[in-house]
N, C-alpha and C. Protein backbone atom coordinates (compact mmCIF):
# COMPACT_ATOMS: atom_id res chain seq x y z
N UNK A 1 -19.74 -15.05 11.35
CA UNK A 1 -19.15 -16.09 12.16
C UNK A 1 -19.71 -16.02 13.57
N UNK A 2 -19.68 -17.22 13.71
CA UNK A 2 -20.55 -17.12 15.31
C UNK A 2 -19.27 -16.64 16.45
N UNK A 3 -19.58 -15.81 17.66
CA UNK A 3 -18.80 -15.41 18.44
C UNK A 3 -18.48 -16.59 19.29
N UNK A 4 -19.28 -17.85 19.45
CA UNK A 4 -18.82 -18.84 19.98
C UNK A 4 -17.45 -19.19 19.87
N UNK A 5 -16.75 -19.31 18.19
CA UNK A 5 -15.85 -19.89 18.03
C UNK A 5 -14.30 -19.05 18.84
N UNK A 6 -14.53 -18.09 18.97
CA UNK A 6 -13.45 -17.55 19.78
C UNK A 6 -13.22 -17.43 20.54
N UNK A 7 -11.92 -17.79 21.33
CA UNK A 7 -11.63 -17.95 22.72
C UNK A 7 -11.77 -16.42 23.68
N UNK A 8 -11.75 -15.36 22.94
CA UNK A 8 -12.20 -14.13 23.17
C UNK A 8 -13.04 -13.81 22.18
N UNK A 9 -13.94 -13.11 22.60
CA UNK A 9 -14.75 -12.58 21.44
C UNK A 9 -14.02 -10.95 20.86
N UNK A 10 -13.87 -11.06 19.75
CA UNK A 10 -12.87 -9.85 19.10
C UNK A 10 -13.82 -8.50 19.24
N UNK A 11 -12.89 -7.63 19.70
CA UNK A 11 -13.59 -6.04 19.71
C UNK A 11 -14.41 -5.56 18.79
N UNK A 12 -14.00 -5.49 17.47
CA UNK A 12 -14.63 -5.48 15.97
C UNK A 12 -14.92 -7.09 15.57
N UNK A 13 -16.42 -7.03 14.44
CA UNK A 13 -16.67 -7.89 14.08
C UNK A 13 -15.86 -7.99 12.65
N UNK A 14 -15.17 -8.75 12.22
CA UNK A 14 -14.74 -8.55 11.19
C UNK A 14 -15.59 -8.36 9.62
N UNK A 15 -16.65 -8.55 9.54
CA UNK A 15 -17.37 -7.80 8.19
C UNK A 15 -17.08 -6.31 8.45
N UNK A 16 -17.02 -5.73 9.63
CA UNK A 16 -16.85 -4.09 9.60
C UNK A 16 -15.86 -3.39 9.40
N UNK A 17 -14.33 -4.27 9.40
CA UNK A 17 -13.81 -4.10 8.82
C UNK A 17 -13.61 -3.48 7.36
N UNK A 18 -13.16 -2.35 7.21
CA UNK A 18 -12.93 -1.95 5.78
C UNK A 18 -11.35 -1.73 4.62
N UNK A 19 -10.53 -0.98 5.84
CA UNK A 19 -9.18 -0.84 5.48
C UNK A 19 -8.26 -1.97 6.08
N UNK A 20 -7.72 -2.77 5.18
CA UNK A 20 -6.68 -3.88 5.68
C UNK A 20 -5.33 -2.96 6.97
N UNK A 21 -5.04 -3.85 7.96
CA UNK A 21 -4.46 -3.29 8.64
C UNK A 21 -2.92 -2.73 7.96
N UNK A 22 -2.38 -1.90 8.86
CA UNK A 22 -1.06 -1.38 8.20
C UNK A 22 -0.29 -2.53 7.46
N UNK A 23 0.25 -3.43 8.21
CA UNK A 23 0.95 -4.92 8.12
C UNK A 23 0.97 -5.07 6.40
N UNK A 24 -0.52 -5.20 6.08
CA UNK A 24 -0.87 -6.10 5.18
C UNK A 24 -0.62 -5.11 3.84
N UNK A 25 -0.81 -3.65 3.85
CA UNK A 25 -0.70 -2.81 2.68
C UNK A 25 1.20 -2.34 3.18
N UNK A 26 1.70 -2.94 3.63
CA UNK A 26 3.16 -2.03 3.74
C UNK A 26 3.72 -3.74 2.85
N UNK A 27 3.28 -4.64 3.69
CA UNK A 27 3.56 -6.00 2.75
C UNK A 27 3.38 -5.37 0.98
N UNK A 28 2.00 -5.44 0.88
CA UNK A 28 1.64 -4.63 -0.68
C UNK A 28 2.77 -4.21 -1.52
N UNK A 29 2.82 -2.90 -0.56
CA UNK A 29 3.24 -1.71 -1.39
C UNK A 29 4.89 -2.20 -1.05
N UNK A 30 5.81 -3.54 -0.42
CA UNK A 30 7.14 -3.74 -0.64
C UNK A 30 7.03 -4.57 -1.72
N UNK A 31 5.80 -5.54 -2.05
CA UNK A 31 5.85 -5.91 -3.43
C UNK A 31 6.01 -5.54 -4.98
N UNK A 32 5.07 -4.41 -4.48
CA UNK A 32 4.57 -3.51 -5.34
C UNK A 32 6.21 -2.90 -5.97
N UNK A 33 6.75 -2.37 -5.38
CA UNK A 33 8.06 -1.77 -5.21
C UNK A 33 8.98 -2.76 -5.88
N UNK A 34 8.76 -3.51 -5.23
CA UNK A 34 9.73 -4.73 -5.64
C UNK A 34 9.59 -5.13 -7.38
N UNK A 35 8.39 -5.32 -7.73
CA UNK A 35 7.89 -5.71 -8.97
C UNK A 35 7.97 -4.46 -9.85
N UNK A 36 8.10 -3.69 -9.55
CA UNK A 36 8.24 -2.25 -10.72
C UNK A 36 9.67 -2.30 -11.58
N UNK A 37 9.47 -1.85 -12.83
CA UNK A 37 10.66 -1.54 -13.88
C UNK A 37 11.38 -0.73 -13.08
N UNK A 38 12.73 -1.13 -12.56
CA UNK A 38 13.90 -0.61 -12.15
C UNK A 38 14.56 1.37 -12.80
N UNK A 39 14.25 1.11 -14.44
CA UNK A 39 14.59 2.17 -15.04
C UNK A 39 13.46 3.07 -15.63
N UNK A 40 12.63 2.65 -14.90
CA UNK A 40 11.12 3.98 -15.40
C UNK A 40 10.98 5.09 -14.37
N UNK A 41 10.59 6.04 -14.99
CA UNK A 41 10.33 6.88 -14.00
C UNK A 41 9.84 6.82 -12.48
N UNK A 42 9.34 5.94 -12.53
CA UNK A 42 7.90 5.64 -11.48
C UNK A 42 9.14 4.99 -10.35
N UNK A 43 9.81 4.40 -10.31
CA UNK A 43 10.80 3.81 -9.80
C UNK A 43 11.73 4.62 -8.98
N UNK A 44 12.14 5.46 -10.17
CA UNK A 44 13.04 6.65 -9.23
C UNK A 44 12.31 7.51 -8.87
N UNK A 45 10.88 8.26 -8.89
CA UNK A 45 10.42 8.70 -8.28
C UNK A 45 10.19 8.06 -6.77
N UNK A 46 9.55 7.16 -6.36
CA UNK A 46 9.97 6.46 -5.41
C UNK A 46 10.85 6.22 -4.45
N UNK A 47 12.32 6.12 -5.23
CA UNK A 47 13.43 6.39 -4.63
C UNK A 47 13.95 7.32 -4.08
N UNK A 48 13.60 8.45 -5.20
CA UNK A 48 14.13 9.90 -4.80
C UNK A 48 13.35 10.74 -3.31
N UNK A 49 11.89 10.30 -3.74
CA UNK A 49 10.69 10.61 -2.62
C UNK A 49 11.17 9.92 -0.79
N UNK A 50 12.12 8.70 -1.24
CA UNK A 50 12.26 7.96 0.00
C UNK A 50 13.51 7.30 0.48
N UNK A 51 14.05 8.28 0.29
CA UNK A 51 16.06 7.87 0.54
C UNK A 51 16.26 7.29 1.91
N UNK A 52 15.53 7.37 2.67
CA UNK A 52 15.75 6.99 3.95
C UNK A 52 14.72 6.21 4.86
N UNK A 53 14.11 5.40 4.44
CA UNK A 53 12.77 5.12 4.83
C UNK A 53 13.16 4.45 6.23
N UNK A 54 12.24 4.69 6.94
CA UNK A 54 12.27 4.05 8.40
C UNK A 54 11.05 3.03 8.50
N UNK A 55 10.96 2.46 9.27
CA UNK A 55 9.48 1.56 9.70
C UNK A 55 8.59 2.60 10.24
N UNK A 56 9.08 3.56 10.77
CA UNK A 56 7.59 4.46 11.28
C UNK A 56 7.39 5.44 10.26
N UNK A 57 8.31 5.51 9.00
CA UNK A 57 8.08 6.52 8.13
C UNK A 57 7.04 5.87 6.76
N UNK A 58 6.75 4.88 7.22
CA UNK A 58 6.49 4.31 6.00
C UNK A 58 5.24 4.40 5.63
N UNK A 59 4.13 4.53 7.06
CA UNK A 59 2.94 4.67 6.82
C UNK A 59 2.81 5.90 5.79
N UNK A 60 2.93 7.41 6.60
CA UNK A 60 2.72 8.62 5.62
C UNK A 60 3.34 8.62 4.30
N UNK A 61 4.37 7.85 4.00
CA UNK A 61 4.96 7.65 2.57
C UNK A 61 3.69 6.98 1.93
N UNK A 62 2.86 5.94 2.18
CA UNK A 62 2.35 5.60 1.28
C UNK A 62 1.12 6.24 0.95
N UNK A 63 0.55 6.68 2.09
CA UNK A 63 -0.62 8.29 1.84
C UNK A 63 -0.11 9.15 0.87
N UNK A 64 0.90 9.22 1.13
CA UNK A 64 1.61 10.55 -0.03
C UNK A 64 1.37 10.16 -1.10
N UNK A 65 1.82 9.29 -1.38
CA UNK A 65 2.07 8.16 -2.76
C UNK A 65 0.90 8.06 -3.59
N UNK A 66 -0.10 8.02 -2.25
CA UNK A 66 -1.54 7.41 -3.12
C UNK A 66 -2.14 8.81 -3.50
N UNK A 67 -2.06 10.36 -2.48
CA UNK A 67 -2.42 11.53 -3.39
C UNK A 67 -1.76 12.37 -4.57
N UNK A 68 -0.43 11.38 -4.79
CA UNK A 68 0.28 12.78 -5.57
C UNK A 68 -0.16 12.13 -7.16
N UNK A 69 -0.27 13.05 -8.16
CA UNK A 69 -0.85 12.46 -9.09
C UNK A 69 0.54 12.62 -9.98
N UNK A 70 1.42 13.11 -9.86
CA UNK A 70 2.93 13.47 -10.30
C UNK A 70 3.53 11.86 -10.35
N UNK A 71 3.09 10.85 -9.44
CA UNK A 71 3.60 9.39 -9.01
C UNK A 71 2.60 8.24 -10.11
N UNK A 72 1.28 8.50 -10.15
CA UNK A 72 0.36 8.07 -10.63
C UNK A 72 0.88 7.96 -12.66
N UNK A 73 1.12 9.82 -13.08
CA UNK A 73 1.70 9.39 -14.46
C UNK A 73 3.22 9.19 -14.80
N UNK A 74 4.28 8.51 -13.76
CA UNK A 74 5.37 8.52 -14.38
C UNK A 74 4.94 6.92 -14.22
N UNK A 75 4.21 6.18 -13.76
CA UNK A 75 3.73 4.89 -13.97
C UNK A 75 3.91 4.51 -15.52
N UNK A 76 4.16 2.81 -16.01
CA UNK A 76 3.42 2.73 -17.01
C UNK A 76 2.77 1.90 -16.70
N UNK A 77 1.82 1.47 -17.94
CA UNK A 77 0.40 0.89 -17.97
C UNK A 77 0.50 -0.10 -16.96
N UNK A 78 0.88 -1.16 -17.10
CA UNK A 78 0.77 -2.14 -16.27
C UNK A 78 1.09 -1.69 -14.32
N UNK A 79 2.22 -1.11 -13.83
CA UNK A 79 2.34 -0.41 -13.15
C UNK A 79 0.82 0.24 -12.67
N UNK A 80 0.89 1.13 -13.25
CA UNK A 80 -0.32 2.03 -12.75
C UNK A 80 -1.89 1.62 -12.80
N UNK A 81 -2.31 0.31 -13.43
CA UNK A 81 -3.34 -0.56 -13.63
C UNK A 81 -3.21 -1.07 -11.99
N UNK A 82 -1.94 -1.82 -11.87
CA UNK A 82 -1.75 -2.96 -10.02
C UNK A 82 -1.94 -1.06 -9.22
N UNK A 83 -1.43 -0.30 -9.58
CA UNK A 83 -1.01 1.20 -8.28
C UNK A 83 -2.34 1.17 -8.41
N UNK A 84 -3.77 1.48 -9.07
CA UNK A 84 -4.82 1.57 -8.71
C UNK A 84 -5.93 0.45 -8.13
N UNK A 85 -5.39 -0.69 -8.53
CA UNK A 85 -5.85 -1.59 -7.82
C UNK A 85 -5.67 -1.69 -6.33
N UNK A 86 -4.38 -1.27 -6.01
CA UNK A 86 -4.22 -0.81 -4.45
C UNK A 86 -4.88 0.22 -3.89
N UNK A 87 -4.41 1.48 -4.78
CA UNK A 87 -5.58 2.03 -3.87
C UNK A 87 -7.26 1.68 -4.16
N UNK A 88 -7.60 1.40 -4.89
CA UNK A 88 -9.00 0.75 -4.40
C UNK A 88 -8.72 -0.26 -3.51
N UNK A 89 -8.29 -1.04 -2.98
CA UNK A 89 -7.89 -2.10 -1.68
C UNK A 89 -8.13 -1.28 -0.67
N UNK A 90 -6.81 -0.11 -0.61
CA UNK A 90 -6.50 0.54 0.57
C UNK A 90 -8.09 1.28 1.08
């Protein structure tokens, strides 16, 4: 995009961009949450992992989330097909 079009020219060019900003993967991962089987494991793991979630707690919750592999198999298929599609996003 040409830098003309902006009334400021932005700090980063956006192709260099790689990781979507926080905003956009906390959006994600309340969908994500939202759309999961209520009574599968993967669910209450989640829950149990995050009884108290705050807005500033939420970032390192989802780092956690994406290394523990304990979260990864109480998934089922469909579940854990979209959970890896995120983290390839993230």
């Amino acid at each position: 995009m040409p830098q003309e079009k902006y009334v400021n020219p932005p700090l980063v060019l956006p192709e260099k961009i790689y990781l979507p900003p926080l905003h956009i993967k906390l959006g994600l991962m309340k969908n994500f949450v939202k759309g999961m089987d209520k009574v599968v494991r993967g669910f209450e793991y989640v829950r149990n992992k995050s009884p108290n979630v705050t807005k500033n707690s939420r970032g390192p919750l989802i780092r956690e989330l994406m290394q523990d592999k304990q979260f990864d198999e109480d998934l089922n298929e469909t579940e854990r097909n979209t959970w890896l599609s995120f983290k390839r996003i993230c």
